[in-house]
PDB file of N, CA and C in Angstrom:
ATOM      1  N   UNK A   1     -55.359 157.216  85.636  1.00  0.00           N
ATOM      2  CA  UNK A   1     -54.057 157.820  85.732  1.00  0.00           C
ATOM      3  C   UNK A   1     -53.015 156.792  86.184  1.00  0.00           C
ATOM      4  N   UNK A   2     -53.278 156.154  86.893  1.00  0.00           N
ATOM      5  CA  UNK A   2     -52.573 155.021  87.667  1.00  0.00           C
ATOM      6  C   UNK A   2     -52.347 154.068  86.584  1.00  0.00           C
ATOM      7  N   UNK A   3     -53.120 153.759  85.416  1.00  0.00           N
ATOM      8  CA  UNK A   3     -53.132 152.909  84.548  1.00  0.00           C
ATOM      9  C   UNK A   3     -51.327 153.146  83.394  1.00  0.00           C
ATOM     10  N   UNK A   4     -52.438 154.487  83.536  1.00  0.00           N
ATOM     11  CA  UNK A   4     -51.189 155.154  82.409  1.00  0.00           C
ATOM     12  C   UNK A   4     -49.716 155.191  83.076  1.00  0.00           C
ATOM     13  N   UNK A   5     -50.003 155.544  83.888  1.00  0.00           N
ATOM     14  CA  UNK A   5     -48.485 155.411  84.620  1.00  0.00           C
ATOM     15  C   UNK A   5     -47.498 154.122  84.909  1.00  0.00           C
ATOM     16  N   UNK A   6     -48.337 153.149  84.968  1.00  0.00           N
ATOM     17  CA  UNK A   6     -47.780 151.837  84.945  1.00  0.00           C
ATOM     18  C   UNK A   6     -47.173 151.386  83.975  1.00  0.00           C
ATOM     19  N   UNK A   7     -48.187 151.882  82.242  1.00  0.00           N
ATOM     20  CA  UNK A   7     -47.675 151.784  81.492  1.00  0.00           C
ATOM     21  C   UNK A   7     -46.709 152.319  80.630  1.00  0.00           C
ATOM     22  N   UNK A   8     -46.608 153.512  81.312  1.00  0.00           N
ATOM     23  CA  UNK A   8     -45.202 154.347  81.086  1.00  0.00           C
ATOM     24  C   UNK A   8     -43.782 153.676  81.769  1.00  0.00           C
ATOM     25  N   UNK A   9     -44.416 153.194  83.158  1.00  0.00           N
ATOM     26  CA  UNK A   9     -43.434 152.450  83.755  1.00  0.00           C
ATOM     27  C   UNK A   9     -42.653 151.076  82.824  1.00  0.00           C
ATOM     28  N   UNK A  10     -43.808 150.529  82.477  1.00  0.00           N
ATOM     29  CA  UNK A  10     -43.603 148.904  82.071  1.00  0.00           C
ATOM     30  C   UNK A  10     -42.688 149.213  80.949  1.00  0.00           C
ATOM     31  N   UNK A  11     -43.338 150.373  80.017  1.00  0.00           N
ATOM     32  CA  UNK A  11     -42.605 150.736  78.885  1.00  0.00           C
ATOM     33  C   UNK A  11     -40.808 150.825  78.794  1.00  0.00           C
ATOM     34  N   UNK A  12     -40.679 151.613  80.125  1.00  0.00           N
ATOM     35  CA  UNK A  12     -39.360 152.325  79.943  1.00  0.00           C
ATOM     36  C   UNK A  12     -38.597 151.271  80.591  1.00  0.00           C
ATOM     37  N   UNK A  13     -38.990 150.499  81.603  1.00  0.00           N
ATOM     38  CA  UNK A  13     -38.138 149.549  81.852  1.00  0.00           C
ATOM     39  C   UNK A  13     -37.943 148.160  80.736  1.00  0.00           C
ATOM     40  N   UNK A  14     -38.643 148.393  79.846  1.00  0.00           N
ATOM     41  CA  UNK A  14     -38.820 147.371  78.840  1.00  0.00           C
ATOM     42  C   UNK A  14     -37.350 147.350  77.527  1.00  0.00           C
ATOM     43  N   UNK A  15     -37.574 149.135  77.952  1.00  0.00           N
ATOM     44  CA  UNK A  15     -36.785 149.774  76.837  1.00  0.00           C
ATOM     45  C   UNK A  15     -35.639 149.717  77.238  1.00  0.00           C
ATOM     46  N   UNK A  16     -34.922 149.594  78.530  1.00  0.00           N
ATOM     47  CA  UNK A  16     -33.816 149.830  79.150  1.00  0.00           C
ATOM     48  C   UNK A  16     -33.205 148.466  79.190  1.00  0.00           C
ATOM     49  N   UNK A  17     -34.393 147.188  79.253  1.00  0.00           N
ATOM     50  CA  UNK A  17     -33.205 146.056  79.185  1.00  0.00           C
ATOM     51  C   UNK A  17     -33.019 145.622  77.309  1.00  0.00           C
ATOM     52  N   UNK A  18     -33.836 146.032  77.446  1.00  0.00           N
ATOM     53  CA  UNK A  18     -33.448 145.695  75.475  1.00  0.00           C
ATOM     54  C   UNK A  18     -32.410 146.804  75.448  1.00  0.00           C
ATOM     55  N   UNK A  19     -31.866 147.753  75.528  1.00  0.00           N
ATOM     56  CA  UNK A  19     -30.903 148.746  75.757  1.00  0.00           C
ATOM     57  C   UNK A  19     -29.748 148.210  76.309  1.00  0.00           C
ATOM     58  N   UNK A  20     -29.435 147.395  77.260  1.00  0.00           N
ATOM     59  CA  UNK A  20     -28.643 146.482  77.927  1.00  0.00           C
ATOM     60  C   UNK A  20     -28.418 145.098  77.390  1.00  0.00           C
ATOM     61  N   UNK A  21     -29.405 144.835  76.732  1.00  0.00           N
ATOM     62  CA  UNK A  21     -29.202 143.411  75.621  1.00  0.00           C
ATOM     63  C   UNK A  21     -28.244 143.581  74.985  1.00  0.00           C
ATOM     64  N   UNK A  22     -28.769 144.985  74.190  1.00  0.00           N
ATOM     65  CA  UNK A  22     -28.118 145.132  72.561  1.00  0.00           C
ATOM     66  C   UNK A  22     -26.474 146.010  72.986  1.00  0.00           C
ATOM     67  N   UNK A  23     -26.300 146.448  74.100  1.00  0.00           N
ATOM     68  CA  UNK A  23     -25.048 146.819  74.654  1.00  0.00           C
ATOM     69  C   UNK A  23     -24.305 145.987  74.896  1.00  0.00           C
ATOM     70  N   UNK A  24     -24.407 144.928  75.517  1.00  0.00           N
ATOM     71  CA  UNK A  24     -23.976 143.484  76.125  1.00  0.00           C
ATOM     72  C   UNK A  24     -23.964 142.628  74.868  1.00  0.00           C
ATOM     73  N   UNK A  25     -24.106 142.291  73.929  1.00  0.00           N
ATOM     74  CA  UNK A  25     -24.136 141.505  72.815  1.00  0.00           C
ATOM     75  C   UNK A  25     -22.659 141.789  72.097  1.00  0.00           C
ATOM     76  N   UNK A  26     -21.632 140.811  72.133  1.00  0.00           N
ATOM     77  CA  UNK A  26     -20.733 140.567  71.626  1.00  0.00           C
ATOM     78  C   UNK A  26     -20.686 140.124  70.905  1.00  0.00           C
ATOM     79  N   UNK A  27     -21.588 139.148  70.042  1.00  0.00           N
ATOM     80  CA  UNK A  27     -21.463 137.915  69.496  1.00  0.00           C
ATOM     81  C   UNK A  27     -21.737 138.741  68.158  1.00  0.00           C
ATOM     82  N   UNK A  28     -22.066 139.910  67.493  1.00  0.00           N
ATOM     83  CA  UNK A  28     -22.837 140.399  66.398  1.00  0.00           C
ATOM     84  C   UNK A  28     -21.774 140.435  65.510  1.00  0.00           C
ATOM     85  N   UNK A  29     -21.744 141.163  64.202  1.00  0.00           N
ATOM     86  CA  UNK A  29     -20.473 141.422  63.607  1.00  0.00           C
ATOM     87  C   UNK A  29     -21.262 142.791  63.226  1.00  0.00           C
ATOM     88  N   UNK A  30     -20.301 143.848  63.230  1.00  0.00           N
ATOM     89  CA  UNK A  30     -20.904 145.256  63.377  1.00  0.00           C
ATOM     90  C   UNK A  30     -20.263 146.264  61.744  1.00  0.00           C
ATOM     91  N   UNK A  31     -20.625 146.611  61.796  1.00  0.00           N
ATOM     92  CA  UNK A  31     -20.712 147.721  59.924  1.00  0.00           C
ATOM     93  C   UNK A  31     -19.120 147.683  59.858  1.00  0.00           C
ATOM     94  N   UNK A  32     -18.442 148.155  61.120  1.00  0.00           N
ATOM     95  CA  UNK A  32     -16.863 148.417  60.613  1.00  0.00           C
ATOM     96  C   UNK A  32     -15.850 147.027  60.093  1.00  0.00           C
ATOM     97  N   UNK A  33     -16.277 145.775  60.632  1.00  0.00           N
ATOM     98  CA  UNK A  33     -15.852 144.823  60.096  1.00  0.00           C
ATOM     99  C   UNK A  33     -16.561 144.242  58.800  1.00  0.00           C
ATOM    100  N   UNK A  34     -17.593 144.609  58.655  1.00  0.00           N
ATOM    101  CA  UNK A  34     -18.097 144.315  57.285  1.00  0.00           C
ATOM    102  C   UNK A  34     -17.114 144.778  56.455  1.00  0.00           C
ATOM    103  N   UNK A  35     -17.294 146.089  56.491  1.00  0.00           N
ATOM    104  CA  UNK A  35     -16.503 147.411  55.439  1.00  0.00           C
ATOM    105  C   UNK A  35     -15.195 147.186  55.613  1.00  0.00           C
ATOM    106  N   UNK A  36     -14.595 146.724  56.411  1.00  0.00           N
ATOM    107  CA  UNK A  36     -13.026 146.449  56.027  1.00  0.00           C
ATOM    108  C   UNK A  36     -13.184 144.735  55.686  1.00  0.00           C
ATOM    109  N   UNK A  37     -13.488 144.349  55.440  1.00  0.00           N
ATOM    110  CA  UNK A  37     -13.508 142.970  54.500  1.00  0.00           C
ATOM    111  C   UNK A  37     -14.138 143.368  53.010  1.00  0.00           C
ATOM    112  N   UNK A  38     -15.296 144.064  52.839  1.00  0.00           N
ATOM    113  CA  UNK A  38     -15.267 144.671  51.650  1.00  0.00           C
ATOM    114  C   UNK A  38     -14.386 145.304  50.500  1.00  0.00           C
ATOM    115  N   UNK A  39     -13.829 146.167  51.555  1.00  0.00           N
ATOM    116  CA  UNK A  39     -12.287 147.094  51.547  1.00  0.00           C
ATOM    117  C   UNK A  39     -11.345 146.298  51.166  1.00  0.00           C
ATOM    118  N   UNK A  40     -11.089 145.122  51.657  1.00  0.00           N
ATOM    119  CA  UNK A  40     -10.032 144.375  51.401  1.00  0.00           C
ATOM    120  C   UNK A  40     -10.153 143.666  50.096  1.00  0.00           C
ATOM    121  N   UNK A  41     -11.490 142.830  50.123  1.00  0.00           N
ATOM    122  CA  UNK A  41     -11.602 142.379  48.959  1.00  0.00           C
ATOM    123  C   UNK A  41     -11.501 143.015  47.505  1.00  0.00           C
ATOM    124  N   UNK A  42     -11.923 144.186  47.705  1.00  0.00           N
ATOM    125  CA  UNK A  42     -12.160 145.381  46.532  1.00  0.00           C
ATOM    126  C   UNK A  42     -10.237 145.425  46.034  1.00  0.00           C
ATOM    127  N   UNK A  43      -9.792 145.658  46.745  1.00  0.00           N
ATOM    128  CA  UNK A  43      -8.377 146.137  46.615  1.00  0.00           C
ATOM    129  C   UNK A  43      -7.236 144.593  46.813  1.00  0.00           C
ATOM    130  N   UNK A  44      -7.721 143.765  46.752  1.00  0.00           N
ATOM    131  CA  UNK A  44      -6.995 142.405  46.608  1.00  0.00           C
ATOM    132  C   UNK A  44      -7.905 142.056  44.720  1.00  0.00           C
ATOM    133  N   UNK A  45      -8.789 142.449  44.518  1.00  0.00           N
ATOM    134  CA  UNK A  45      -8.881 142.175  42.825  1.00  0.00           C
ATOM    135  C   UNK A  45      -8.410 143.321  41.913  1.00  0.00           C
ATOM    136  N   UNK A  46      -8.360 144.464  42.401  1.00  0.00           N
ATOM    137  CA  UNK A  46      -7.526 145.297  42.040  1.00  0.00           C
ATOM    138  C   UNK A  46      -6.411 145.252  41.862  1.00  0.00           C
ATOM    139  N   UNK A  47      -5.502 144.420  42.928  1.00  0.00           N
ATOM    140  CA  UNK A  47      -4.500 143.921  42.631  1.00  0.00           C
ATOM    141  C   UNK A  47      -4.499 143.107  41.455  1.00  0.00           C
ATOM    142  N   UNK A  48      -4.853 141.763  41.865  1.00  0.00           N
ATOM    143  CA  UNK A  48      -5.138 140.897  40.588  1.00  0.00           C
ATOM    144  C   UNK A  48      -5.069 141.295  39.288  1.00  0.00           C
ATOM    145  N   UNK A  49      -6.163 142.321  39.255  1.00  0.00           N
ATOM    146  CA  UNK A  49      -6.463 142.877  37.616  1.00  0.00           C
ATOM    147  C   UNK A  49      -5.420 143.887  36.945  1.00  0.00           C
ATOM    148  N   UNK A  50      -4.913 144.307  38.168  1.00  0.00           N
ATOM    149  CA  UNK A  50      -3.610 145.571  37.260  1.00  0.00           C
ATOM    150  C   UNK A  50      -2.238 144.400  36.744  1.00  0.00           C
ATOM    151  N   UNK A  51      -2.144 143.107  38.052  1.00  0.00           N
ATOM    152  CA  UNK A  51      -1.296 141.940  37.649  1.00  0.00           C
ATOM    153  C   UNK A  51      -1.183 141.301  36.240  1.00  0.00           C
ATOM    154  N   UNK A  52      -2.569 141.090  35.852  1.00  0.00           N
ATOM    155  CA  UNK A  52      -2.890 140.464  34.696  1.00  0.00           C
ATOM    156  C   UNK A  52      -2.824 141.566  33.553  1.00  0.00           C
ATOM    157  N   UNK A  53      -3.368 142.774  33.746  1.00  0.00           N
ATOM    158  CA  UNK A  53      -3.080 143.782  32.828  1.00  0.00           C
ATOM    159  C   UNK A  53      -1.478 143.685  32.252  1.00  0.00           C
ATOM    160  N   UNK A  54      -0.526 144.111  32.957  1.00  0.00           N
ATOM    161  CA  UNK A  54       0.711 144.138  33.339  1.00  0.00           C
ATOM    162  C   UNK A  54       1.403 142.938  32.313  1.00  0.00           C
ATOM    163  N   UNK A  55       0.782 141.702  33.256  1.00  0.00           N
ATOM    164  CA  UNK A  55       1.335 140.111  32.020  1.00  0.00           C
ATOM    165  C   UNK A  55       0.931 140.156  31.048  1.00  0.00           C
ATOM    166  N   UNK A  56      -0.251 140.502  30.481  1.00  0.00           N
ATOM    167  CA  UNK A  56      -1.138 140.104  29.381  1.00  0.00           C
ATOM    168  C   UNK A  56       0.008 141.231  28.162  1.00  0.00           C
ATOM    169  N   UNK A  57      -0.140 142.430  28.830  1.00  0.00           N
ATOM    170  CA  UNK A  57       0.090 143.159  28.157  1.00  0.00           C
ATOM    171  C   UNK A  57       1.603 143.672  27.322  1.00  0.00           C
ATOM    172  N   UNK A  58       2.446 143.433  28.649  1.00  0.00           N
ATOM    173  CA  UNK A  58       3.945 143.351  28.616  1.00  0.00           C
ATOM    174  C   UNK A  58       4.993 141.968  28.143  1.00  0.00           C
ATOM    175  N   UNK A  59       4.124 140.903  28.811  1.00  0.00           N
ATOM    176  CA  UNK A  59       4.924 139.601  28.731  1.00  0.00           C
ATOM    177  C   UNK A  59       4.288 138.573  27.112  1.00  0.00           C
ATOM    178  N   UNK A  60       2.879 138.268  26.941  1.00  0.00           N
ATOM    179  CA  UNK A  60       2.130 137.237  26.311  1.00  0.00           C
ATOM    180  C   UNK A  60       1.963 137.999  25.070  1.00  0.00           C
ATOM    181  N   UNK A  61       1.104 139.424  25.346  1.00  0.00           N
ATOM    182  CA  UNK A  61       0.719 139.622  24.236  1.00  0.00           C
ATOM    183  C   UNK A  61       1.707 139.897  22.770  1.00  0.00           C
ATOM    184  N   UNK A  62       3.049 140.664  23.322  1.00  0.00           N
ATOM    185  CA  UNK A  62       3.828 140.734  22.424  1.00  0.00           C
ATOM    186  C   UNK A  62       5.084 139.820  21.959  1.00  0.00           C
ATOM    187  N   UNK A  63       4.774 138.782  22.500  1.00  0.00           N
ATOM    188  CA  UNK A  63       5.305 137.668  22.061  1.00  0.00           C
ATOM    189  C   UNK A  63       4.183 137.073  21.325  1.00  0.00           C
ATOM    190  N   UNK A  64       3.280 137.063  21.342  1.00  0.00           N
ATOM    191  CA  UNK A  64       1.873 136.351  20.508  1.00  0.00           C
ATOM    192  C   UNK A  64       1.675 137.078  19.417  1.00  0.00           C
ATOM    193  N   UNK A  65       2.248 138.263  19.095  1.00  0.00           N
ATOM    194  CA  UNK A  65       2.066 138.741  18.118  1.00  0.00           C
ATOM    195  C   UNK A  65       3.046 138.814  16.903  1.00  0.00           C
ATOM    196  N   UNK A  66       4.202 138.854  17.892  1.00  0.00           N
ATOM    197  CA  UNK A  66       5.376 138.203  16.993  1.00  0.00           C
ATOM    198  C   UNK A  66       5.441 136.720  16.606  1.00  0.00           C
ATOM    199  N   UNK A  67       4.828 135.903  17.661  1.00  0.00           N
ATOM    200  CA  UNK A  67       4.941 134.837  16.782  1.00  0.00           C
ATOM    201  C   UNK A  67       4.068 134.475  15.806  1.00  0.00           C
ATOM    202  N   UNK A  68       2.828 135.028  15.523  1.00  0.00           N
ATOM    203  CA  UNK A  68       1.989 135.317  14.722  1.00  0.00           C
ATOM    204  C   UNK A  68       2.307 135.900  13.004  1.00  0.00           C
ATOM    205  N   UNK A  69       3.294 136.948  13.452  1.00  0.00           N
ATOM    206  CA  UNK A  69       4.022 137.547  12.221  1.00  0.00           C
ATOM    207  C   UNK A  69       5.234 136.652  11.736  1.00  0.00           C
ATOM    208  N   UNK A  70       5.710 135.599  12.374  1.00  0.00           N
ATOM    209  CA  UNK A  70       6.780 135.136  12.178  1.00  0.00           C
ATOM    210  C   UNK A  70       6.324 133.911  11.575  1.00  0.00           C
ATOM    211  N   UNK A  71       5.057 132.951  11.878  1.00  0.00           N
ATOM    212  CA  UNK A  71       4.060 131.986  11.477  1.00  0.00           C
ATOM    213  C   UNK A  71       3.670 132.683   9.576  1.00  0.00           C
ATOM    214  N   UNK A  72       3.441 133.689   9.538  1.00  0.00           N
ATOM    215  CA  UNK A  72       2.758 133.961   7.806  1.00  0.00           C
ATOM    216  C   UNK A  72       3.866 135.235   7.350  1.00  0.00           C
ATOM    217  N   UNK A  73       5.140 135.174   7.878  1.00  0.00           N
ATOM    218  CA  UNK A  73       6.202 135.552   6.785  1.00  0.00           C
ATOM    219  C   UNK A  73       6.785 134.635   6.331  1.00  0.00           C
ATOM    220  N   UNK A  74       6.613 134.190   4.637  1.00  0.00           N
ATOM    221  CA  UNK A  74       6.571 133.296   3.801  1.00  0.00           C
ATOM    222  C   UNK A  74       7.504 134.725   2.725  1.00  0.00           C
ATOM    223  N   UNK A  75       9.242 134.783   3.060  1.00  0.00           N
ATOM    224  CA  UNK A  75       9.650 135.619   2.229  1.00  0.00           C
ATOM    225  C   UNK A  75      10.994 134.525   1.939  1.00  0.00           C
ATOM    226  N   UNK A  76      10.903 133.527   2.389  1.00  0.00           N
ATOM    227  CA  UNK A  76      12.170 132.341   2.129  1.00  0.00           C
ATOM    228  C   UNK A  76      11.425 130.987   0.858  1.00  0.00           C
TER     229      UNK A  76
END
């Protein structure tokens, strides 16, 4: 009985400074700063890609197509 009890003892005080480790540990980087760097990144190429949508679509492409039509009209 005495055995067991010690080792209930040894146990719980074992458990309590690893409990106090992992409380006391500053140095970690924890889920909520992951996920807002994720977050950020996700929505900084989002940006990007609606940007390029936007140019490609509004500014390049329809000038590339006119000059394309203007290259093989052969009516002069």
């Amino acid at each position: 009985m005495k055995r067991w009890m010690k080792a209930i003892k040894e146990k719980s005080v074992y458990t309590v400074v690893l409990a106090k480790q992992a409380l006391g540990n500053r140095r970690g980087e924890g889920f909520v700063d992951s996920a807002v760097k994720i977050l950020m990144a996700v929505v900084i190429g989002a940006l990007l890609l609606a940007g390029l949508y936007l140019l490609f679509n509004g500014t390049i492409l329809p000038t590339l197509t006119q000059r394309i039509k203007d290259m093989f009209n052969y009516k002069g």
